[in-house]
C-alpha atoms as a PDB file:
ATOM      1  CA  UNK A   1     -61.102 123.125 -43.832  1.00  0.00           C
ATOM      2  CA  UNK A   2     -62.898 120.255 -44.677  1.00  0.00           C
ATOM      3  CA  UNK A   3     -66.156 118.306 -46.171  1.00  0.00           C
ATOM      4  CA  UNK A   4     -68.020 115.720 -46.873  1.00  0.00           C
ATOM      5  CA  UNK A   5     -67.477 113.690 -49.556  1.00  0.00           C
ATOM      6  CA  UNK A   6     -68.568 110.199 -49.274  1.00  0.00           C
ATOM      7  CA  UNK A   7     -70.741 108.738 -51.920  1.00  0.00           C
ATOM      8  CA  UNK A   8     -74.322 108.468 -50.312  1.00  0.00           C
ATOM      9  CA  UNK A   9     -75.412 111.954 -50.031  1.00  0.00           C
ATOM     10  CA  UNK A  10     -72.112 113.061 -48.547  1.00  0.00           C
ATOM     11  CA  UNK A  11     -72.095 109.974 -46.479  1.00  0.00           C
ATOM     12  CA  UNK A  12     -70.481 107.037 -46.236  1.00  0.00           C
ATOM     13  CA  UNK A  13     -72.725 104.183 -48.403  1.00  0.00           C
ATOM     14  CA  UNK A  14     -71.974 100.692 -46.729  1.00  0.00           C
ATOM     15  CA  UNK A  15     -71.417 102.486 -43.367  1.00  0.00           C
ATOM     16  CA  UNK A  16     -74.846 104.209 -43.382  1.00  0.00           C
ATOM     17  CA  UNK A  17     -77.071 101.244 -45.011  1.00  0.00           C
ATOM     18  CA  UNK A  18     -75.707  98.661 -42.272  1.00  0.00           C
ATOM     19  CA  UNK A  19     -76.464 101.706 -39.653  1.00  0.00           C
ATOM     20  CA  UNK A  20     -80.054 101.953 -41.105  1.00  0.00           C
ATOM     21  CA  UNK A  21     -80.251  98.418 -41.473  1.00  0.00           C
ATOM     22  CA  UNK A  22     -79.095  97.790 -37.889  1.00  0.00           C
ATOM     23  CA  UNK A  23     -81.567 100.495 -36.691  1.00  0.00           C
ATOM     24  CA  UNK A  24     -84.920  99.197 -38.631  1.00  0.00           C
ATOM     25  CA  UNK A  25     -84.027  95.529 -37.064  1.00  0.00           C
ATOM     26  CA  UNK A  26     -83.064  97.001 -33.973  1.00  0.00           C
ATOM     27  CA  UNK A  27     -86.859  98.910 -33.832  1.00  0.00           C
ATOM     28  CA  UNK A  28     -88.502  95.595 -35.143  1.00  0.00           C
ATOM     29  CA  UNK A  29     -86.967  93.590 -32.041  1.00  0.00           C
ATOM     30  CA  UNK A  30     -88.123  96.187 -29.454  1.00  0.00           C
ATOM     31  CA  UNK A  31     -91.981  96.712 -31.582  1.00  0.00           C
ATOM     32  CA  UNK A  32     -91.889  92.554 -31.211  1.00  0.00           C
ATOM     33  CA  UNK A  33     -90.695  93.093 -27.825  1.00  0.00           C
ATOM     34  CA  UNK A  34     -88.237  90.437 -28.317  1.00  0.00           C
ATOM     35  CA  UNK A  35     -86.283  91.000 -25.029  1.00  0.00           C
ATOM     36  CA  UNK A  36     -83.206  87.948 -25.423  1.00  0.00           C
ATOM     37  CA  UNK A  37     -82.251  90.008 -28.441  1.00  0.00           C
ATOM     38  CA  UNK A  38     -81.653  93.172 -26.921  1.00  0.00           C
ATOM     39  CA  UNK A  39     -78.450  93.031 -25.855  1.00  0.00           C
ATOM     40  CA  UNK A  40     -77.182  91.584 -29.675  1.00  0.00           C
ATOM     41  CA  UNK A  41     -78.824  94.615 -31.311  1.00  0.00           C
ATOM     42  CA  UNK A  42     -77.567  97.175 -28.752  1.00  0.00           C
ATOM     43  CA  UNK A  43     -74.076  95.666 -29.658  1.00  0.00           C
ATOM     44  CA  UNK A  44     -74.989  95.762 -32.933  1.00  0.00           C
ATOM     45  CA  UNK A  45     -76.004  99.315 -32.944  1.00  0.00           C
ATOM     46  CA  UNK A  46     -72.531 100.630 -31.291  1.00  0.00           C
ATOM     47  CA  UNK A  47     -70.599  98.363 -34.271  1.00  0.00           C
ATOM     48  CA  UNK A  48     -72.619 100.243 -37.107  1.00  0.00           C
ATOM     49  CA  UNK A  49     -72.223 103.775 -35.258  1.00  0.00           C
ATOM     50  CA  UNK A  50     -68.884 103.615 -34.607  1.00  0.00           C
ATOM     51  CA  UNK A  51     -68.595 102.024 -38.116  1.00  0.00           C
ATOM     52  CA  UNK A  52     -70.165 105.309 -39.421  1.00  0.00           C
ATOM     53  CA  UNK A  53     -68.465 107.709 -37.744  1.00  0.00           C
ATOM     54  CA  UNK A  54     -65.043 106.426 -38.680  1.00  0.00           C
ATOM     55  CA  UNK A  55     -66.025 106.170 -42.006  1.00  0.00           C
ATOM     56  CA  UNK A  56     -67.503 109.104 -42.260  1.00  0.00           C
ATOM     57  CA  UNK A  57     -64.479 110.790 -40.957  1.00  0.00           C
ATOM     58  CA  UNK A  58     -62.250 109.270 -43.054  1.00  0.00           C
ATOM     59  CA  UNK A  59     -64.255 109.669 -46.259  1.00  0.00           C
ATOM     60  CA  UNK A  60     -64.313 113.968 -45.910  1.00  0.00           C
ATOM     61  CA  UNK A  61     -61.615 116.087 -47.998  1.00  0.00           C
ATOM     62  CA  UNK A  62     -59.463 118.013 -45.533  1.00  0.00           C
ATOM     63  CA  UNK A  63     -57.302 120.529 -46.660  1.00  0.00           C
ATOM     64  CA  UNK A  64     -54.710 121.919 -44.187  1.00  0.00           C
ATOM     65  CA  UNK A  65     -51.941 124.288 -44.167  1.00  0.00           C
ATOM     66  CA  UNK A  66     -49.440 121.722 -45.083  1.00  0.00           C
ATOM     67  CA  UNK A  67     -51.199 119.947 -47.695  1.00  0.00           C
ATOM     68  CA  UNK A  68     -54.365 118.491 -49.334  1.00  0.00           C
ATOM     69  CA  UNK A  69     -55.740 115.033 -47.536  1.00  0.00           C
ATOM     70  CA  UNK A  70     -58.415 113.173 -49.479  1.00  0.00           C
ATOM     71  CA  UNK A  71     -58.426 110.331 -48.675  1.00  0.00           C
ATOM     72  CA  UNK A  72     -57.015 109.449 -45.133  1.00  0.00           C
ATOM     73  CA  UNK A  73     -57.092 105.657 -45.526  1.00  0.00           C
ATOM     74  CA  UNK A  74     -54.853 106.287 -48.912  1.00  0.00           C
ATOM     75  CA  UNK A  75     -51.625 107.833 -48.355  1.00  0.00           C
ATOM     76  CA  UNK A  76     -50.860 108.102 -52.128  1.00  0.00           C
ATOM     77  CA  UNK A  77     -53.618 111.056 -51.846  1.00  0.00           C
ATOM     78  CA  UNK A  78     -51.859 112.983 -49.443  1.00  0.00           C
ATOM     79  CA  UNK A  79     -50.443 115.721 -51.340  1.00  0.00           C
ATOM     80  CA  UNK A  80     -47.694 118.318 -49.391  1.00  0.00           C
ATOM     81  CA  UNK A  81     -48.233 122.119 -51.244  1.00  0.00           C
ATOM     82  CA  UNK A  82     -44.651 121.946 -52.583  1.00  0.00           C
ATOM     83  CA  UNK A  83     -45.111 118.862 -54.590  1.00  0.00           C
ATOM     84  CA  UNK A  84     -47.767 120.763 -56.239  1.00  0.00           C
ATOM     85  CA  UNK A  85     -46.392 121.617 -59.980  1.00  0.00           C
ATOM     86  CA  UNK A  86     -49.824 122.762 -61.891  1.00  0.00           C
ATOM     87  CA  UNK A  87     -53.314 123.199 -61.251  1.00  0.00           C
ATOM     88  CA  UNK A  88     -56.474 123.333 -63.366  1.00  0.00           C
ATOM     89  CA  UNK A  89     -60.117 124.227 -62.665  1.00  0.00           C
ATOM     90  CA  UNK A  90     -62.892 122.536 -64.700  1.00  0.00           C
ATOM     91  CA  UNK A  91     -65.926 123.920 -63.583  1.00  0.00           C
ATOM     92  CA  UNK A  92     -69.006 121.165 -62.756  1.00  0.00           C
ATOM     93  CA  UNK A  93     -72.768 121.110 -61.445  1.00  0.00           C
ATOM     94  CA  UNK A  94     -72.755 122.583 -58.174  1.00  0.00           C
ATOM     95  CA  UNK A  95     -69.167 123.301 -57.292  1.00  0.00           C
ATOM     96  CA  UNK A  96     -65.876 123.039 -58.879  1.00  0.00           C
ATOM     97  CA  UNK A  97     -63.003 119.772 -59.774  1.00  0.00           C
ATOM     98  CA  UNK A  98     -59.614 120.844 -59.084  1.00  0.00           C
ATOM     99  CA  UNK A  99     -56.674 118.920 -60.982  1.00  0.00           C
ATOM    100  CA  UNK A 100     -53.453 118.780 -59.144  1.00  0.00           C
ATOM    101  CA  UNK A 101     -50.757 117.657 -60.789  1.00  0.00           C
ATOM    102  CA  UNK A 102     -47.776 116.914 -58.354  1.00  0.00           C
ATOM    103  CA  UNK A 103     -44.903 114.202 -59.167  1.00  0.00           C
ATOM    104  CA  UNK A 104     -43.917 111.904 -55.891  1.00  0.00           C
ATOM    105  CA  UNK A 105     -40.842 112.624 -53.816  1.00  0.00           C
ATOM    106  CA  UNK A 106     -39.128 109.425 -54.045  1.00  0.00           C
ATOM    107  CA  UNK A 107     -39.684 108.915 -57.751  1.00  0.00           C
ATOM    108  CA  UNK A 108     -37.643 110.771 -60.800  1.00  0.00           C
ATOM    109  CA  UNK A 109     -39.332 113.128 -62.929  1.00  0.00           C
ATOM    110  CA  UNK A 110     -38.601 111.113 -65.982  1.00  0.00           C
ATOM    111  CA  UNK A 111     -41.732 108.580 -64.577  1.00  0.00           C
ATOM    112  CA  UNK A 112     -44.146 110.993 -65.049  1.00  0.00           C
ATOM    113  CA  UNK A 113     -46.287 113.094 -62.864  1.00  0.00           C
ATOM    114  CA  UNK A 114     -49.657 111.804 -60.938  1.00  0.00           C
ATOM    115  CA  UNK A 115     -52.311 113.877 -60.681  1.00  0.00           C
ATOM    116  CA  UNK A 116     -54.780 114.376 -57.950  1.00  0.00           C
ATOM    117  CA  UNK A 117     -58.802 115.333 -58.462  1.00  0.00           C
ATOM    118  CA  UNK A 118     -60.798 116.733 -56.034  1.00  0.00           C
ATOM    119  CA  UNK A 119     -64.190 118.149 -55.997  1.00  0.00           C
ATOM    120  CA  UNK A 120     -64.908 121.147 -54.625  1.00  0.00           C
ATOM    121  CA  UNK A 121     -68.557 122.237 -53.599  1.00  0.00           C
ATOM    122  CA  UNK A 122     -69.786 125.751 -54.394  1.00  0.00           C
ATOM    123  CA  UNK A 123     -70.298 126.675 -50.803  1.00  0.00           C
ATOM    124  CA  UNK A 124     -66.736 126.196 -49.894  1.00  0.00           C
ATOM    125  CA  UNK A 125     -65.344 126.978 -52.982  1.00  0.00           C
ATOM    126  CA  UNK A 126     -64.132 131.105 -52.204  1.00  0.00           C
ATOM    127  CA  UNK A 127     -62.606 129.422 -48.941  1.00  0.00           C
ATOM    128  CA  UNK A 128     -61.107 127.059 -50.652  1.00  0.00           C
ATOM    129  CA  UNK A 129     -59.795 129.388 -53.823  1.00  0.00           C
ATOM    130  CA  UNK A 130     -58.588 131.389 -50.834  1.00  0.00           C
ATOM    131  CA  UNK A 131     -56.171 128.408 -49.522  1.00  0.00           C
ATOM    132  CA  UNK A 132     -54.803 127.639 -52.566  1.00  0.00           C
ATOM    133  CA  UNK A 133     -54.143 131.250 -53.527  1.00  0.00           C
ATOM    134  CA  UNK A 134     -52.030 131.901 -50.722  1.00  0.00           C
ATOM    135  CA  UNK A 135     -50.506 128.525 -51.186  1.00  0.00           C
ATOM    136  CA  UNK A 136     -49.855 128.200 -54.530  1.00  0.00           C
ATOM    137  CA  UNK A 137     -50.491 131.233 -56.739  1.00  0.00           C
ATOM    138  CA  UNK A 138     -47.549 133.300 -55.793  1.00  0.00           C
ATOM    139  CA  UNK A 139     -45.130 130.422 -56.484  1.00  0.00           C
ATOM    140  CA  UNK A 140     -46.692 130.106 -60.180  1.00  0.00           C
ATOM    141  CA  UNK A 141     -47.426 133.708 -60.683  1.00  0.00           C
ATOM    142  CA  UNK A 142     -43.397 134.016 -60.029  1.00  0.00           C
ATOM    143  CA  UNK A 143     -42.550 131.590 -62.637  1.00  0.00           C
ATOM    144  CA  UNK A 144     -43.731 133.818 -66.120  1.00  0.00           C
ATOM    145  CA  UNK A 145     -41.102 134.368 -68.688  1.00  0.00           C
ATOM    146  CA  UNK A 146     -39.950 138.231 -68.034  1.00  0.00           C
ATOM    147  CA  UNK A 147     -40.473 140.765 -70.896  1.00  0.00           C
ATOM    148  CA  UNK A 148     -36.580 141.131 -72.626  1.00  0.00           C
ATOM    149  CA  UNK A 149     -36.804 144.269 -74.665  1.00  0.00           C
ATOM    150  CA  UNK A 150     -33.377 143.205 -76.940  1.00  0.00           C
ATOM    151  CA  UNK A 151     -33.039 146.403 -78.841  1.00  0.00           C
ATOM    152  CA  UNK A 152     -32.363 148.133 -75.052  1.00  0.00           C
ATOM    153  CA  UNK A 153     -29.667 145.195 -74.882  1.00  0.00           C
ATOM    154  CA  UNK A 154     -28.061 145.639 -77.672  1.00  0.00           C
ATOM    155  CA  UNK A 155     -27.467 149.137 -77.549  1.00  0.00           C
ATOM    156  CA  UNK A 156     -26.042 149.275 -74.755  1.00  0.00           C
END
């Protein structure tokens, strides 16, 4: 499951101005009929699309059976499911931020945990609730204090 979540509509900002940019000069130079510049804005035009794409990749959420990816350039937002110790919803305009707090592997848990926000848009919110239900629901759920009648104890 993924989506988009760069800052531009979804998109990637820097990544998409230069690629609009590119494109506008790129129409100019053929309007002008500037042929010696051709070649520079055709190479120019496979920079900023390639540019895009990768960025635009790397900028969506992905969540996956083993974990939640949001940023794939930043490793420190890689979080595996059984790192995850809490979770809280805090419900926004259009969709939903999820607060995972999770404490690092290699670290001791007198540091401190980290915590991890992600939003969430409304349309893939119930597949999303879904994933982290089945992921991380039962192993909370199973973690309440029983009921301890201690009168039944004691008499017996």
């Amino acid at each position: 499951m993924s989506w988009r979540a760069g800052k531009f509509a979804g998109y990637p900002l820097f990544a998409t101005v230069f690629l609009v940019l590119i494109g506008s000069l790129g129409i100019v130079a053929f309007l002008v009929n500037d042929v010696s510049r051709f070649p520079t804005f055709v190479c120019y035009v496979w920079i900023s699309c390639m540019w895009f794409i990768a960025s635009y990749l790397a900028s969506k959420h992905y969540i996956t059976d083993y974990g939640i990816v949001k940023n794939i350039n930043e490793p420190s937002q890689t979080i595996p499911w059984f790192q995850i110790l809490d979770q809280v919803e805090k419900d926004q305009k259009e969709g939903v931020e999820y607060s995972f707090s999770y404490s690092e592997l290699d670290k001791s848990l007198t540091e401190g945990f980290k915590q991890l926000k992600i939003y969430v848009p409304n349309s893939k919110r119930k597949e999303f609730e879904k994933i982290v239900s089945l992921k991380l629901k039962n192993r909370f759920e199973g973690q309440e204090l029983p009921d301890i009648d201690l009168k039944n104890l004691q008499n017996e």
